[in-house]
PDB file of N, CA and C in Angstrom:
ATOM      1  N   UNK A   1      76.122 -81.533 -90.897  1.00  0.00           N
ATOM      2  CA  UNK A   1      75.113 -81.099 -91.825  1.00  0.00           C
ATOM      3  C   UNK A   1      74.233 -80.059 -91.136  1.00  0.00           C
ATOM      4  N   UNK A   2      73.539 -79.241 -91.412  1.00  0.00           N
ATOM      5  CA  UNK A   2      72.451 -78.615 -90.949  1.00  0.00           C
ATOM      6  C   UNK A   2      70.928 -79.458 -89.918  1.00  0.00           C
ATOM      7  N   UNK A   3      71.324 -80.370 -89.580  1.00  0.00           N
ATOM      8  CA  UNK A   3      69.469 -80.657 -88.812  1.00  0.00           C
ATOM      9  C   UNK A   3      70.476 -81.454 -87.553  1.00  0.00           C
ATOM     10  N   UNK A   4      69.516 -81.332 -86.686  1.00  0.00           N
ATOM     11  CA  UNK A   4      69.872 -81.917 -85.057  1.00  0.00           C
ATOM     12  C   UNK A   4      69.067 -83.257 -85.182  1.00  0.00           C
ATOM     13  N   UNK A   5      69.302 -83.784 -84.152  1.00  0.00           N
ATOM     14  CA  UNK A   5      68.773 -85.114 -83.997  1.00  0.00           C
ATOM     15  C   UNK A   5      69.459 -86.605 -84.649  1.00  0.00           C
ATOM     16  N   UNK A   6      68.777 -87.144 -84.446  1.00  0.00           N
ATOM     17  CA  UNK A   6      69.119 -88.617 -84.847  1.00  0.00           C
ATOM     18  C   UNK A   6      68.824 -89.172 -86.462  1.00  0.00           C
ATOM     19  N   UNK A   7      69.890 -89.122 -87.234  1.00  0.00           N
ATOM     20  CA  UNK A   7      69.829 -88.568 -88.796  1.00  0.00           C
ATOM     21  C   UNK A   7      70.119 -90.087 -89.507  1.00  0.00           C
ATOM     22  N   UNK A   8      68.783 -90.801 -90.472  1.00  0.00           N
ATOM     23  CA  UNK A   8      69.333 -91.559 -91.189  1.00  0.00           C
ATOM     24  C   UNK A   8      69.536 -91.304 -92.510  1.00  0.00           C
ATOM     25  N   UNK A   9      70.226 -91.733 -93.545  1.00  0.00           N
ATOM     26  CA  UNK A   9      70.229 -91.023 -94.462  1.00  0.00           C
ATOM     27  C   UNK A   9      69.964 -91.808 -95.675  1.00  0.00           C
ATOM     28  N   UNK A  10      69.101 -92.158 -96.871  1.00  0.00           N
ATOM     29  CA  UNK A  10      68.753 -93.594 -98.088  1.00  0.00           C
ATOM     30  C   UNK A  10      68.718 -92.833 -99.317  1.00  0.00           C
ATOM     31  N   UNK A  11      69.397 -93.643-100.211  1.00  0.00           N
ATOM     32  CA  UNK A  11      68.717 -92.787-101.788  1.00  0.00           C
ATOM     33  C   UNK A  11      68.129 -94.003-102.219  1.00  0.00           C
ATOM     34  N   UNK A  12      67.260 -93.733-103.793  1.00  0.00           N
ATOM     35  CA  UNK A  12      67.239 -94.401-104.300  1.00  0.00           C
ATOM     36  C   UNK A  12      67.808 -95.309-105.438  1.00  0.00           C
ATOM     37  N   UNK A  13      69.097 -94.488-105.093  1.00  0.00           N
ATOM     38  CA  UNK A  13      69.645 -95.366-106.624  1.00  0.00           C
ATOM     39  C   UNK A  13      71.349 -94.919-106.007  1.00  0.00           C
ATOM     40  N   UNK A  14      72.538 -95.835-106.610  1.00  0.00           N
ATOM     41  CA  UNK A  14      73.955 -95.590-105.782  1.00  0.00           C
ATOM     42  C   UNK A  14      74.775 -94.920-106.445  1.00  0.00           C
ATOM     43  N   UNK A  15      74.096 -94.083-107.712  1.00  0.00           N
ATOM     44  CA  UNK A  15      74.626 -92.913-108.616  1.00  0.00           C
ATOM     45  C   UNK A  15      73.989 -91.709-107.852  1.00  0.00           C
ATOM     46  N   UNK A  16      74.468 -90.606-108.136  1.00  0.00           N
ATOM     47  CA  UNK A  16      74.423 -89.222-107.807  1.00  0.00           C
ATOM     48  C   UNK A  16      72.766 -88.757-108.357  1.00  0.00           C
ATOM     49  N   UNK A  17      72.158 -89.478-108.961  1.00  0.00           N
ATOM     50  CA  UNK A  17      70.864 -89.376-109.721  1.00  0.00           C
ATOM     51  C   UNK A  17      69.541 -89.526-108.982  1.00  0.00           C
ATOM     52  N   UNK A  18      69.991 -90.377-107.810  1.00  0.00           N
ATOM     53  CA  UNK A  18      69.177 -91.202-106.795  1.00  0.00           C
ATOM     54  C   UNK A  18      68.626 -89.620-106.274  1.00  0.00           C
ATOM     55  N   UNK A  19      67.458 -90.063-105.500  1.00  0.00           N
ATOM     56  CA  UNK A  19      66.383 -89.017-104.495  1.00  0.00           C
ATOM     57  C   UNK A  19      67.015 -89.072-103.373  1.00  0.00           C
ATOM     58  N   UNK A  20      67.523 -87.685-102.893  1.00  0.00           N
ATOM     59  CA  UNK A  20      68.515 -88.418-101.325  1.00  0.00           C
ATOM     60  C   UNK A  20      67.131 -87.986-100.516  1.00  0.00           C
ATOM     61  N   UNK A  21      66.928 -89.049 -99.169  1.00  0.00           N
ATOM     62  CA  UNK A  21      66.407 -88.813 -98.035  1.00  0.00           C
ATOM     63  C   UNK A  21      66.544 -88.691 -96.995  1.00  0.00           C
ATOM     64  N   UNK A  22      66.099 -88.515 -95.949  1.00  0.00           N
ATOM     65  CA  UNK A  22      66.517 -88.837 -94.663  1.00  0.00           C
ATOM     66  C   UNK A  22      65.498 -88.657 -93.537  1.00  0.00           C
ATOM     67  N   UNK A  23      65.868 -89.308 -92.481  1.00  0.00           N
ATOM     68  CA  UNK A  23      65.082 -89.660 -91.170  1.00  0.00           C
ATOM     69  C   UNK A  23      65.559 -89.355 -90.248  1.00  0.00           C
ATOM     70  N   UNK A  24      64.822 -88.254 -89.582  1.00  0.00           N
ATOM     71  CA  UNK A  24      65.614 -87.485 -88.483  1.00  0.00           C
ATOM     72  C   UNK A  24      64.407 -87.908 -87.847  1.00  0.00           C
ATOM     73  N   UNK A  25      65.286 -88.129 -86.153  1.00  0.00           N
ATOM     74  CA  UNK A  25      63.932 -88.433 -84.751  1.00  0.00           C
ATOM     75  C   UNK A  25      65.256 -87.265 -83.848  1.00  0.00           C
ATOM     76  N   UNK A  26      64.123 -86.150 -83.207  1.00  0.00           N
ATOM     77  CA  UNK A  26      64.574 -85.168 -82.880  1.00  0.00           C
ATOM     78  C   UNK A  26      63.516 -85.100 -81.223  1.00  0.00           C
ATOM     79  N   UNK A  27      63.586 -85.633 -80.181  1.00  0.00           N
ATOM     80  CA  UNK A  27      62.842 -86.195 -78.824  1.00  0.00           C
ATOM     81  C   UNK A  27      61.636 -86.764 -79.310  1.00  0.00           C
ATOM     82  N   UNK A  28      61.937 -87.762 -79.968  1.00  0.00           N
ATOM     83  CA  UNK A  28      60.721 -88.884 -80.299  1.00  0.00           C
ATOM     84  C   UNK A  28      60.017 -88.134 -81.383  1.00  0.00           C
ATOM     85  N   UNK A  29      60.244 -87.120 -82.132  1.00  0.00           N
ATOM     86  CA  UNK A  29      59.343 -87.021 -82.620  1.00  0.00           C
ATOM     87  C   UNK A  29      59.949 -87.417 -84.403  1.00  0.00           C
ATOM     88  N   UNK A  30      59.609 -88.004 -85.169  1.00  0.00           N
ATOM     89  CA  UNK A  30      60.124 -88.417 -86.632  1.00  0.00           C
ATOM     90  C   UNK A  30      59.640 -87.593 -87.899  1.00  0.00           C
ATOM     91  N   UNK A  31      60.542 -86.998 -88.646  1.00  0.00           N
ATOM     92  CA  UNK A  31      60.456 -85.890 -89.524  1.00  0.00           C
ATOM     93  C   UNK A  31      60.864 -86.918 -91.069  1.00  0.00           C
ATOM     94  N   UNK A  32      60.413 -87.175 -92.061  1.00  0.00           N
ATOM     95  CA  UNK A  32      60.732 -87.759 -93.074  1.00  0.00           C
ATOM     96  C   UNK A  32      60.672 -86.421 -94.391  1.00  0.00           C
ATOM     97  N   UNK A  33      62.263 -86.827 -95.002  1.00  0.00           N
ATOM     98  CA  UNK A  33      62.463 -85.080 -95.528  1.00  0.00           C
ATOM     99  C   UNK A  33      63.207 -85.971 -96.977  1.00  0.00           C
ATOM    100  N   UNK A  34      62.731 -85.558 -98.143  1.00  0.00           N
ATOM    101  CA  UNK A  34      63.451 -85.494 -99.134  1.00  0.00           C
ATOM    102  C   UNK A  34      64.366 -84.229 -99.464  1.00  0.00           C
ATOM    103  N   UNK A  35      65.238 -84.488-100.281  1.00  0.00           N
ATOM    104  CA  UNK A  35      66.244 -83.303-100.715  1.00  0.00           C
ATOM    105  C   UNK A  35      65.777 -83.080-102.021  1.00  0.00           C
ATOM    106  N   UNK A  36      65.365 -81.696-102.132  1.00  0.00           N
ATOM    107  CA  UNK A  36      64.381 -81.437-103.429  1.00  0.00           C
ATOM    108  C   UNK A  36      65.820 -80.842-104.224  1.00  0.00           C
ATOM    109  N   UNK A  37      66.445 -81.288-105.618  1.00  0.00           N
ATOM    110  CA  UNK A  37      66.943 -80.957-106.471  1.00  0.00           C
ATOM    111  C   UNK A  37      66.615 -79.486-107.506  1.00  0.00           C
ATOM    112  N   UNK A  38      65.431 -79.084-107.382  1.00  0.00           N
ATOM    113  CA  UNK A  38      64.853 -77.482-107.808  1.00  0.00           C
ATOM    114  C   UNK A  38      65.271 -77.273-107.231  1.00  0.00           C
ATOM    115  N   UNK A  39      64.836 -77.445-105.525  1.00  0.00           N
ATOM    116  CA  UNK A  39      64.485 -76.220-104.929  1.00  0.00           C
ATOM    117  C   UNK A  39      65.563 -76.130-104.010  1.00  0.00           C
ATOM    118  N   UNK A  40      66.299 -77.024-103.907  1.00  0.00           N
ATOM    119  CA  UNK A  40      67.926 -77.230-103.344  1.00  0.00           C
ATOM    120  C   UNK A  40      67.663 -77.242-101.399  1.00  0.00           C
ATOM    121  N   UNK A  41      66.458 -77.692-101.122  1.00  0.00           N
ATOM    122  CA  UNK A  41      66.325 -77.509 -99.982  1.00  0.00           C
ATOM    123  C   UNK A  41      65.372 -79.162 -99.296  1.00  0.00           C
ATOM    124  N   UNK A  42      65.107 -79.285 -97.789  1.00  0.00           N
ATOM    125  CA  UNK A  42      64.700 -80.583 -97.581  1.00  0.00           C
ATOM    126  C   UNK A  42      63.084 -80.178 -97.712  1.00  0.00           C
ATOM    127  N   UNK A  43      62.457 -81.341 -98.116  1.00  0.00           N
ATOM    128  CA  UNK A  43      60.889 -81.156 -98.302  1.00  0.00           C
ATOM    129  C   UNK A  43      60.454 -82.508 -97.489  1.00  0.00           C
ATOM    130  N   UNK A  44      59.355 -82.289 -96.605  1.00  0.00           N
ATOM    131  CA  UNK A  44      58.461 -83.295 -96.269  1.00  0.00           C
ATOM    132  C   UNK A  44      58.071 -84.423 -97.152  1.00  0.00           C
ATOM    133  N   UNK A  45      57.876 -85.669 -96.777  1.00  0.00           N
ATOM    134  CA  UNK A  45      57.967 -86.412 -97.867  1.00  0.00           C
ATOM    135  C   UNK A  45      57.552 -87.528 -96.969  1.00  0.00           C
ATOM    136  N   UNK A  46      56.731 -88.989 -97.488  1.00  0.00           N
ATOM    137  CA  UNK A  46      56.220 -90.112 -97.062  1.00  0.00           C
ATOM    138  C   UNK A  46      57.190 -90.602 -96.187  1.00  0.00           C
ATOM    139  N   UNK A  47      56.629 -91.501 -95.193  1.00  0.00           N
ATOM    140  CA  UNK A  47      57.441 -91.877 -93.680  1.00  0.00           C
ATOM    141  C   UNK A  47      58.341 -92.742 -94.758  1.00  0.00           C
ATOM    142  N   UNK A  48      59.271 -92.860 -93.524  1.00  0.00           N
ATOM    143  CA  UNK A  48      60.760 -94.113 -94.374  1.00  0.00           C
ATOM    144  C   UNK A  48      60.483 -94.973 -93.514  1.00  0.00           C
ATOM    145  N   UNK A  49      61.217 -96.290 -93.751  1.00  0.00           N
ATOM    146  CA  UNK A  49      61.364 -97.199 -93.082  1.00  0.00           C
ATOM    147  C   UNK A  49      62.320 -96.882 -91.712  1.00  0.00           C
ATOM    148  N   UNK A  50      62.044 -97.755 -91.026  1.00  0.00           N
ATOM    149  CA  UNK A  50      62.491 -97.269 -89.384  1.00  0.00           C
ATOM    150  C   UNK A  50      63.791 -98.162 -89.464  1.00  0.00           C
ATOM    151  N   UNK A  51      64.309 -99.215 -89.714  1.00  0.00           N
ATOM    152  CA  UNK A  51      65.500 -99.512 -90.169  1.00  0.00           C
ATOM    153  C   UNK A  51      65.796 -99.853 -91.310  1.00  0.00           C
ATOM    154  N   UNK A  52      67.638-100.005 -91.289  1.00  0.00           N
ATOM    155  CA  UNK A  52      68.201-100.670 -92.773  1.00  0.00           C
ATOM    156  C   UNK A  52      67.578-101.389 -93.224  1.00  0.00           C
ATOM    157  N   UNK A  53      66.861-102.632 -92.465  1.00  0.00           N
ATOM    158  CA  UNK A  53      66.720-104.190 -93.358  1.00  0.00           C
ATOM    159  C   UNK A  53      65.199-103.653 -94.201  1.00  0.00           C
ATOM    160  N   UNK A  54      64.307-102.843 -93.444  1.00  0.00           N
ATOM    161  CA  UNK A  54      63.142-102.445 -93.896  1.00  0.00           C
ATOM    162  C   UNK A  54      63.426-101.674 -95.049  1.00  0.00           C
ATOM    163  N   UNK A  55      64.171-100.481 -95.251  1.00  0.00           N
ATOM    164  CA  UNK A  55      64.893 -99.900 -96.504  1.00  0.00           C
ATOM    165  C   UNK A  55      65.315-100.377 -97.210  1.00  0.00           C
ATOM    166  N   UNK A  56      65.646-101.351 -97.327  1.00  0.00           N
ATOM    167  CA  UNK A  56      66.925-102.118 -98.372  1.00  0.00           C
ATOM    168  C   UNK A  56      65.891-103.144 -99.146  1.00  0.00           C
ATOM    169  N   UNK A  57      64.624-103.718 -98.526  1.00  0.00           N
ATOM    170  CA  UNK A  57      63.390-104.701 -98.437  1.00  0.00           C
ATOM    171  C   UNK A  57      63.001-103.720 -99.747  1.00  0.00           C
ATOM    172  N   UNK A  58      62.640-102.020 -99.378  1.00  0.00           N
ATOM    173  CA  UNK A  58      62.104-101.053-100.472  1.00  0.00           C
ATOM    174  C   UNK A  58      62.800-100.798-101.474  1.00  0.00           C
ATOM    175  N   UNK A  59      63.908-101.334-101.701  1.00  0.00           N
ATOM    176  CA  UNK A  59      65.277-100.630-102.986  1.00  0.00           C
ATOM    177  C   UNK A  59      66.026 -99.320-102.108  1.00  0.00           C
ATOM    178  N   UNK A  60      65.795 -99.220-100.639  1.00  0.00           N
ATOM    179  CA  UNK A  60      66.468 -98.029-100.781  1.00  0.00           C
ATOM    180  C   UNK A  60      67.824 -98.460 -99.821  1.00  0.00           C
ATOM    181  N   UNK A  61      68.820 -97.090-100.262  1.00  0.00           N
ATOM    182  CA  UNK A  61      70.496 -97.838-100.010  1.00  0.00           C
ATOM    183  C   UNK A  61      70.330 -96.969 -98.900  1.00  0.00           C
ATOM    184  N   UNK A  62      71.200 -97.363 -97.793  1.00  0.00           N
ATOM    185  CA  UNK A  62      71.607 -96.838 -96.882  1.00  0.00           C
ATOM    186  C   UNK A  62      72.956 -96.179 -97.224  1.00  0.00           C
ATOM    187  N   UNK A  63      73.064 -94.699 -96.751  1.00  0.00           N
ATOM    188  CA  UNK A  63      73.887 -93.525 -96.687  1.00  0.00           C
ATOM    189  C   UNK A  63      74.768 -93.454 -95.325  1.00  0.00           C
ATOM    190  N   UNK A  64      75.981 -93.160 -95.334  1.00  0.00           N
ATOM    191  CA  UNK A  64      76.251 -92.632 -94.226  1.00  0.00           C
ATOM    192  C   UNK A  64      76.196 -91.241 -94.405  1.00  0.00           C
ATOM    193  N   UNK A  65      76.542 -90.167 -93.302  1.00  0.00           N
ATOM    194  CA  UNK A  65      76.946 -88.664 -93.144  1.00  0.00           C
ATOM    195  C   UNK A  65      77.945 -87.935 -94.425  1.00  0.00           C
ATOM    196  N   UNK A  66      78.745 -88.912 -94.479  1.00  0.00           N
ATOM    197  CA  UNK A  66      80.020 -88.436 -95.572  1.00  0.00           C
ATOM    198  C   UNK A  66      79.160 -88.690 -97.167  1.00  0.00           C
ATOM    199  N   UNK A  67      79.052 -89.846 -97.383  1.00  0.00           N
ATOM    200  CA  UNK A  67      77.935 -89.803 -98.381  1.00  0.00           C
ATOM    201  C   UNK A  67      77.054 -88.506 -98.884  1.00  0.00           C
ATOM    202  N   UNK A  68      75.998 -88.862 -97.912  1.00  0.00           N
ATOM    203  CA  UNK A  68      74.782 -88.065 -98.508  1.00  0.00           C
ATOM    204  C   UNK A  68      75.363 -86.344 -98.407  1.00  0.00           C
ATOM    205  N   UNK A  69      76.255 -85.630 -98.021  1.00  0.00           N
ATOM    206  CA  UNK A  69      77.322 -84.774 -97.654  1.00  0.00           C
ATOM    207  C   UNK A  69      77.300 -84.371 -99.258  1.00  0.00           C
ATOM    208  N   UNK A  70      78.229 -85.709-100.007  1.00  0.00           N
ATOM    209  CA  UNK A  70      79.057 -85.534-101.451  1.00  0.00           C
ATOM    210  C   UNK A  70      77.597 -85.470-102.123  1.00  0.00           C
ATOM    211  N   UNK A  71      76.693 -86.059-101.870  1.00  0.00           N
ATOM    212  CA  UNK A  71      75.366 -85.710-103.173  1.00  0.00           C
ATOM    213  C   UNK A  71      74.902 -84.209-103.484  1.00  0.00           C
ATOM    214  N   UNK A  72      75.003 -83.937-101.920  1.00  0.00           N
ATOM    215  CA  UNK A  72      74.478 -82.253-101.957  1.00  0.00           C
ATOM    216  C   UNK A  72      75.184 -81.581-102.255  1.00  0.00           C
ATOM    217  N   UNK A  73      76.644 -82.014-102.243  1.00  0.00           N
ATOM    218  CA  UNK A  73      77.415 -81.262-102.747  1.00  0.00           C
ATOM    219  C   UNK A  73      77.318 -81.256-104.189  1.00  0.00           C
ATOM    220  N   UNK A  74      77.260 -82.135-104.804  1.00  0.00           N
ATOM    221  CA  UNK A  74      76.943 -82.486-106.160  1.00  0.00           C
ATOM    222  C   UNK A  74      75.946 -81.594-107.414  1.00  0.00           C
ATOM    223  N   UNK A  75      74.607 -82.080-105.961  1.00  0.00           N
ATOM    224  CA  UNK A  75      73.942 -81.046-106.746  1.00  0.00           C
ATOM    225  C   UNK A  75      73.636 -79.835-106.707  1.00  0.00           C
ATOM    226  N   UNK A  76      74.560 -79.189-105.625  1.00  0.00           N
ATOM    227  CA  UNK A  76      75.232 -77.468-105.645  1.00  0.00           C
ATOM    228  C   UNK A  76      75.537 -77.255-106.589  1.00  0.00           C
ATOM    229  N   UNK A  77      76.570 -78.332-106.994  1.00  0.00           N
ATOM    230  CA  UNK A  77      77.846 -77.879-107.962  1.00  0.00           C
ATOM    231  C   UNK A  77      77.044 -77.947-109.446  1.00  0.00           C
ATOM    232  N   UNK A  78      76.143 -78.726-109.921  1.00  0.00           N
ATOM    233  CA  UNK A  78      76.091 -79.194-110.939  1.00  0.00           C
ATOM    234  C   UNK A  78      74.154 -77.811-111.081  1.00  0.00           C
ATOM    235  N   UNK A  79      73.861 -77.630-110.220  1.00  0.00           N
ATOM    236  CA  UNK A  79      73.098 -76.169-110.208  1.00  0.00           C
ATOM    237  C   UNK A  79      73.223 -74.737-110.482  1.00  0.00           C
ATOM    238  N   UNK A  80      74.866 -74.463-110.681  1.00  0.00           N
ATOM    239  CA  UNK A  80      75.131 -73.501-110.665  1.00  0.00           C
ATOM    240  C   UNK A  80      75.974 -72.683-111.640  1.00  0.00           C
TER     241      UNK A  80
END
């Protein structure tokens, strides 16, 4: 994907509809980034939970790489 570091990835919902997020720690430092659907790019956005069990506690699903991959692809495709 495009960002370095240590990448988690949660939506909110396990349809293509969900808010994709993610949690990158890039030398300690933690970046919390939504994937904005306008604006087709990552936006700053409220801290995430620091693990799965804490995410999953909030409704949110855990993503792998290949996953959250097919969403963006998704909403390329379905933008254009």
């Amino acid at each position: 994907m495009d960002a370095k570091g240590r990448i988690t990835y949660y939506t909110a919902a396990t349809d293509s509809e969900g808010t994709l997020l993610r949690q990158r720690v890039l030398q300690g430092e933690q970046h919390n980034e939504a994937f904005s659907r306008d604006e087709l790019r990552w936006e700053c956005t409220v801290p995430l939970p620091s693990s799965a069990k804490n995410a999953a506690a909030l409704g949110l699903v855990w993503l792998d790489e290949m996953e959250a991959t097919n969403l963006i692809a998704e909403t390329l495709a379905s933008s254009n």
